[in-house]
Protein backbone atom coordinates (compact mmCIF):
# COMPACT_ATOMS: atom_id res chain seq x y z
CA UNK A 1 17.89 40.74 216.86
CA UNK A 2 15.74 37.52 217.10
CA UNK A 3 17.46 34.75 215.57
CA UNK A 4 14.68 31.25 214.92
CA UNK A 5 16.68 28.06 215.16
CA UNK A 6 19.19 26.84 212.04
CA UNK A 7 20.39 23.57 212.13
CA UNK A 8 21.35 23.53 208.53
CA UNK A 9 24.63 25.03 208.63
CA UNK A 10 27.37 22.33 207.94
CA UNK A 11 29.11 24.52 210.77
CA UNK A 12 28.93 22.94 213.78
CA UNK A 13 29.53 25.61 216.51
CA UNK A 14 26.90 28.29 214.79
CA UNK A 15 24.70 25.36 214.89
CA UNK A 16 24.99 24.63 218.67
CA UNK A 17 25.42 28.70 218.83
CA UNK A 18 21.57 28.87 217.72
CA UNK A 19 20.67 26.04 220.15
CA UNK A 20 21.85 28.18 222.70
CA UNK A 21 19.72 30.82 221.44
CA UNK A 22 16.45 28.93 220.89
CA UNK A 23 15.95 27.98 224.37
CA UNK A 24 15.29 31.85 225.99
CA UNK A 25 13.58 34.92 224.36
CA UNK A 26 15.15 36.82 227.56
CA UNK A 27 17.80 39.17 225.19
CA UNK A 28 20.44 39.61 228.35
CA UNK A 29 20.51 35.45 228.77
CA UNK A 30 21.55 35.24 225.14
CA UNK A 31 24.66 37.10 226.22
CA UNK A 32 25.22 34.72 229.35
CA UNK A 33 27.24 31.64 228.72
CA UNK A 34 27.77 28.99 231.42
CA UNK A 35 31.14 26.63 231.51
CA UNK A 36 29.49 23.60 230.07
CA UNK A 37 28.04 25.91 226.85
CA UNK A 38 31.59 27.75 226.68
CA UNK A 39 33.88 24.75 226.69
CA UNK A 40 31.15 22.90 223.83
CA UNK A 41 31.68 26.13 221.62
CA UNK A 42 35.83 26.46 221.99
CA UNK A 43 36.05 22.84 221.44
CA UNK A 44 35.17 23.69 217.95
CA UNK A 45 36.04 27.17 217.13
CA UNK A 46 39.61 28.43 216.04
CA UNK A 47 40.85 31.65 213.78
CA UNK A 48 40.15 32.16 210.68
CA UNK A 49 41.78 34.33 207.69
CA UNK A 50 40.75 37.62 205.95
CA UNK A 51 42.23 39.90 203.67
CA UNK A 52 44.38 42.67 205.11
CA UNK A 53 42.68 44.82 201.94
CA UNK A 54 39.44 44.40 202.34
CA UNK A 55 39.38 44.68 206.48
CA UNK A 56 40.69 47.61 207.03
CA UNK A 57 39.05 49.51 204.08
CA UNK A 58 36.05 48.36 205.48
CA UNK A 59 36.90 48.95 209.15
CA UNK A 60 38.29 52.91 208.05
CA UNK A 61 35.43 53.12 205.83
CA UNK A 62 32.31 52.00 207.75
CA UNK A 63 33.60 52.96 211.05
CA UNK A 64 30.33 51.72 212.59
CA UNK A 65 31.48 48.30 212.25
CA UNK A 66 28.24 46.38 210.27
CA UNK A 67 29.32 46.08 207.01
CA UNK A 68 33.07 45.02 208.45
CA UNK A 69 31.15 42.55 210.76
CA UNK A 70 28.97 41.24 207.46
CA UNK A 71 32.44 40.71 205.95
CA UNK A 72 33.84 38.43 208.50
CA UNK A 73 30.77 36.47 208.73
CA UNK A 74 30.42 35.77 205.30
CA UNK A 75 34.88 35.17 205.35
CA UNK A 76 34.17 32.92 208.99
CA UNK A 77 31.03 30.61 206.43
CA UNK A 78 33.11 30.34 203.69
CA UNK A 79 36.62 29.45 205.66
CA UNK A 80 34.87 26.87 207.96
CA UNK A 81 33.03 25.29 205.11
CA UNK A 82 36.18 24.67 203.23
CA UNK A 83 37.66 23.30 206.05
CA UNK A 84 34.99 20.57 206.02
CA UNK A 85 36.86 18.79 203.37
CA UNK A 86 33.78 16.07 203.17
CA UNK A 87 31.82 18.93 201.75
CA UNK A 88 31.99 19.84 198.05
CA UNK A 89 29.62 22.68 197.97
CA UNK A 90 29.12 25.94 200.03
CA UNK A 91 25.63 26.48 201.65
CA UNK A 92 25.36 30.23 202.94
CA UNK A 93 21.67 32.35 203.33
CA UNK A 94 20.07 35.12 205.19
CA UNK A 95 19.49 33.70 208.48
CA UNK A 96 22.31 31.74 208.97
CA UNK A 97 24.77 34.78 208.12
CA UNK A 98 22.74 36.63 210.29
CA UNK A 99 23.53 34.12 213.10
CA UNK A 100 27.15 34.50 212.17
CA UNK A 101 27.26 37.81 212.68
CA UNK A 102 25.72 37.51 216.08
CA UNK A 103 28.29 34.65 216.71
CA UNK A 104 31.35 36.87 215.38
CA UNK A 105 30.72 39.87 217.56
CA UNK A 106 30.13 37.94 220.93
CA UNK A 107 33.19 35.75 220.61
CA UNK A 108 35.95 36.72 218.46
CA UNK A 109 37.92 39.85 219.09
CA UNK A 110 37.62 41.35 215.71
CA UNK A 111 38.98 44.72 216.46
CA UNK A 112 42.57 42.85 216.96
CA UNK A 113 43.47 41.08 214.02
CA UNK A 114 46.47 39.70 214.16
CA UNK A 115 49.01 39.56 210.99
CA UNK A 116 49.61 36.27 208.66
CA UNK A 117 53.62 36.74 209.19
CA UNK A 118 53.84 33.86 205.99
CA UNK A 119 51.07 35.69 204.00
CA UNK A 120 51.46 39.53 204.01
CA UNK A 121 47.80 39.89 202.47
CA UNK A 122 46.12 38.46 205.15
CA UNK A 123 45.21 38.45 208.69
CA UNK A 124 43.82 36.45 211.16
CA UNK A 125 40.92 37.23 213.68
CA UNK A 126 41.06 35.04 216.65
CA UNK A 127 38.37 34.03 219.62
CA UNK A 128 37.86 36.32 222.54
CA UNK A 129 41.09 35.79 225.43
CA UNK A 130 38.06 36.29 228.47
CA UNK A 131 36.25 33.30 227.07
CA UNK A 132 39.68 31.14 227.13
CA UNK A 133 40.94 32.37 230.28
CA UNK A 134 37.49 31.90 232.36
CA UNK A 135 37.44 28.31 230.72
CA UNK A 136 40.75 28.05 232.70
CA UNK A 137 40.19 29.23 235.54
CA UNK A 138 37.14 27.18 235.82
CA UNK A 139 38.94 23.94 235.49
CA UNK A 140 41.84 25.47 237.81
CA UNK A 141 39.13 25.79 240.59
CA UNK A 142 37.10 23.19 240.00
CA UNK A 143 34.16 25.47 239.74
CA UNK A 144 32.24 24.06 236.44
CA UNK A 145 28.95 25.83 237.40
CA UNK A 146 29.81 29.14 236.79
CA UNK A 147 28.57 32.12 234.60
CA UNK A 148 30.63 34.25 232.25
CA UNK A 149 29.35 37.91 231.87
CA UNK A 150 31.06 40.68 229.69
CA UNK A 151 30.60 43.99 231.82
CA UNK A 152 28.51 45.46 228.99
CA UNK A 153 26.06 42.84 229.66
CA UNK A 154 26.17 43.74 233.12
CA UNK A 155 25.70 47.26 232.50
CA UNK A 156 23.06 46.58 230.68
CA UNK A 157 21.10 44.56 232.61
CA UNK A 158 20.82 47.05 235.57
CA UNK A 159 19.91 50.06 232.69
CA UNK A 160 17.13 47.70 232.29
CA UNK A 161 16.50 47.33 236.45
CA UNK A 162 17.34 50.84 237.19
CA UNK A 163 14.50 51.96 234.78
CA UNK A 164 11.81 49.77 235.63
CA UNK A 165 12.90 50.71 239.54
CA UNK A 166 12.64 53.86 238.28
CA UNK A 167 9.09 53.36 236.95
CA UNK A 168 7.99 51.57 240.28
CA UNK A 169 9.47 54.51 242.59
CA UNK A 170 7.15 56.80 240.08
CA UNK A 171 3.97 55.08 240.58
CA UNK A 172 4.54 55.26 245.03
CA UNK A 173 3.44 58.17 246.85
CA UNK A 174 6.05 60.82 247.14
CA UNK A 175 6.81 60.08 250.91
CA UNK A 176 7.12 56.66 250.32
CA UNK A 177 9.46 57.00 247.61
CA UNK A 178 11.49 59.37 249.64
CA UNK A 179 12.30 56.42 252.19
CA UNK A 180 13.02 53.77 249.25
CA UNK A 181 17.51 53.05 248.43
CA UNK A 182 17.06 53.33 245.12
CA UNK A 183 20.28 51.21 244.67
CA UNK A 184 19.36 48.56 247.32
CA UNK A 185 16.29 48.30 245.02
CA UNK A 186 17.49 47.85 241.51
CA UNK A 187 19.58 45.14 243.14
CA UNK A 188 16.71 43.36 244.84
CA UNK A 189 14.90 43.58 241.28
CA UNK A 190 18.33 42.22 239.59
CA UNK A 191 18.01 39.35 242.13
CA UNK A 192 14.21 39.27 241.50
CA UNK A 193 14.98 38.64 237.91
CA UNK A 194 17.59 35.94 238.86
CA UNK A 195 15.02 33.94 240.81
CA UNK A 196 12.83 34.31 237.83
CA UNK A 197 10.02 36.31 239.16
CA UNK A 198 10.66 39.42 237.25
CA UNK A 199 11.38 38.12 233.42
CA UNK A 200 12.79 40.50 230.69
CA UNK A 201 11.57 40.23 227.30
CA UNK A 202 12.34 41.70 223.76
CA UNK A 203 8.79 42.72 222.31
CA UNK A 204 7.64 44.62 219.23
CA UNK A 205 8.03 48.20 221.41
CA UNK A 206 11.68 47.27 222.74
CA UNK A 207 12.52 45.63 226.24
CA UNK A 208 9.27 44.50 228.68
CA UNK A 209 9.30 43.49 232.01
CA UNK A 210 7.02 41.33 233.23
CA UNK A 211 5.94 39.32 236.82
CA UNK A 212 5.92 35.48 236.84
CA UNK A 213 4.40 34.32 240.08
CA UNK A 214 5.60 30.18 239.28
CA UNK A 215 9.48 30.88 238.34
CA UNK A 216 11.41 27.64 238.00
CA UNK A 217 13.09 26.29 240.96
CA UNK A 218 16.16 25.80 239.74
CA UNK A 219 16.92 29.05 238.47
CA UNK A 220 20.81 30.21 240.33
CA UNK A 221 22.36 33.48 240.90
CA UNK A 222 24.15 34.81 237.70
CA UNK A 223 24.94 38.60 238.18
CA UNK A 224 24.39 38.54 242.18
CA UNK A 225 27.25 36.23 242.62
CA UNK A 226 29.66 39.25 241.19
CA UNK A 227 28.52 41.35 244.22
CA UNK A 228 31.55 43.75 243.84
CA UNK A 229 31.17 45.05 239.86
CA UNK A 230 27.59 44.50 240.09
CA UNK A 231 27.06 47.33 242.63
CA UNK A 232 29.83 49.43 241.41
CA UNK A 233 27.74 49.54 237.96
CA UNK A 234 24.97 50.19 239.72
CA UNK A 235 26.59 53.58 241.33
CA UNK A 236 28.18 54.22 237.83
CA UNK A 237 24.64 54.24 236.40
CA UNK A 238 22.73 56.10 239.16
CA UNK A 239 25.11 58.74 238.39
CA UNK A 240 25.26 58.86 234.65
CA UNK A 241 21.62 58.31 233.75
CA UNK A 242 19.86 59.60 236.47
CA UNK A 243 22.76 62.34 238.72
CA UNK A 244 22.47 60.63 241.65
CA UNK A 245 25.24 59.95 243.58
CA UNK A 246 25.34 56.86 245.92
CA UNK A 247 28.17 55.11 247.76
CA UNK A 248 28.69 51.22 248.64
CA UNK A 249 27.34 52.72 252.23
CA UNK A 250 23.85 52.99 250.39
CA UNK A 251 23.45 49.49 250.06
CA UNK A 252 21.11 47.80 252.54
């Protein structure tokens, strides 16, 4: 879903949330949240209340989770607004609930709402744990240039490698192809991508894939630096979406 720029919000963190957003079109870097971006957003955000009713008929009922997720947005707009006491008026529309729900289902752990112990009727949703505890361990370590990836983004990313590889190995001659690592080269392309010479796009048709021959300079190493889960995905996917079975070995 492509999300233009709000900055009309009255909520701060969906506000700096869309900043985020504005400045790639690349649909897996939306997902990818350095310390500097992560500590800015948990500065601000906290947990917020719903009804105990309303969530779980909607949860049972929709199982497929948008209309439950449309809920908490719209719950998430109207709690945080309140809680701007210097406001007197709510300001919700399309776009910006929109956002929310983009903003709900990338940081808060939804799915485990916790109970109001004071309030039987309602329940409280609360940020993501993996968001807090990589914050930690970045401070811990010192290490304030990291990257935080969920695994699905991962996973995703090399479905998106593995079938433009894929596309690449089609277009060689047959005994060429036969002497290409077909692992060893959806990695190359994932660090291709890193290094910004490969960029991925969301067009009108789905994903594209495209060269750029002047990549920034300071582009870093996001998914190559997790060398371990990164390859293992990369076997798990060879072997679910295309029955081929590869081994750590089969990296060069």
């Amino acid at each position: 879903m492509k999300v233009n720029h709000i900055s009309y919000t009255n909520i701060d963190e969906i506000d700096y949330y869309s900043t985020i957003l504005k400045n790639t079109d690349d649909p897996i870097k939306k997902k990818v949240f350095n310390f500097h971006q992560l500590s800015q957003l948990f500065s601000k955000i906290s947990s917020f209340p719903v009804s105990k009713t309303t969530y779980f008929s909607l949860k049972d009922d929709f199982p497929l989770e948008n209309i439950l997720i449309k809920y908490l947005a719209l719950s998430y707009s109207i709690y945080r607004q309140i809680s701007k006491k210097e406001h007197t008026y709510i300001k919700l529309n399309a776009q910006v609930l929109s956002l929310t729900e983009d903003f709900i289902y990338q940081f808060y752990a939804f799915d485990l709402p916790i109970k109001d112990h004071n309030h039987q009727e309602l329940l409280w949703i609360y940020p993501k744990l993996q968001y807090k505890h990589f914050l930690a361990d970045c401070i811990l370590l010192g290490n304030y240039n990291d990257y935080c990836i969920d695994i699905s983004t991962i996973e995703e990313i090399v479905q998106i490698m593995a079938g433009f590889t894929r596309y690449e190995l089609d277009q060689t001659l047959a005994e060429t192809n036969s002497r290409v690592n077909f692992p060893s080269l959806i990695y190359a392309n994932i660090k291709l991508y890193e290094k910004g010479y490969l960029e991925v796009t969301e067009g009108s048709t789905g994903i594209e894939i495209r060269l750029n021959l002047k990549p920034e300079s300071s582009a870093s190493p996001i998914f190559s630096r997790y060398s371990y889960p990164l390859k293992k995905t990369i076997i798990d996917i060879c072997k679910k979406s295309y029955n081929e079975h590869y081994s750590y070995k089969d990296f060069q």
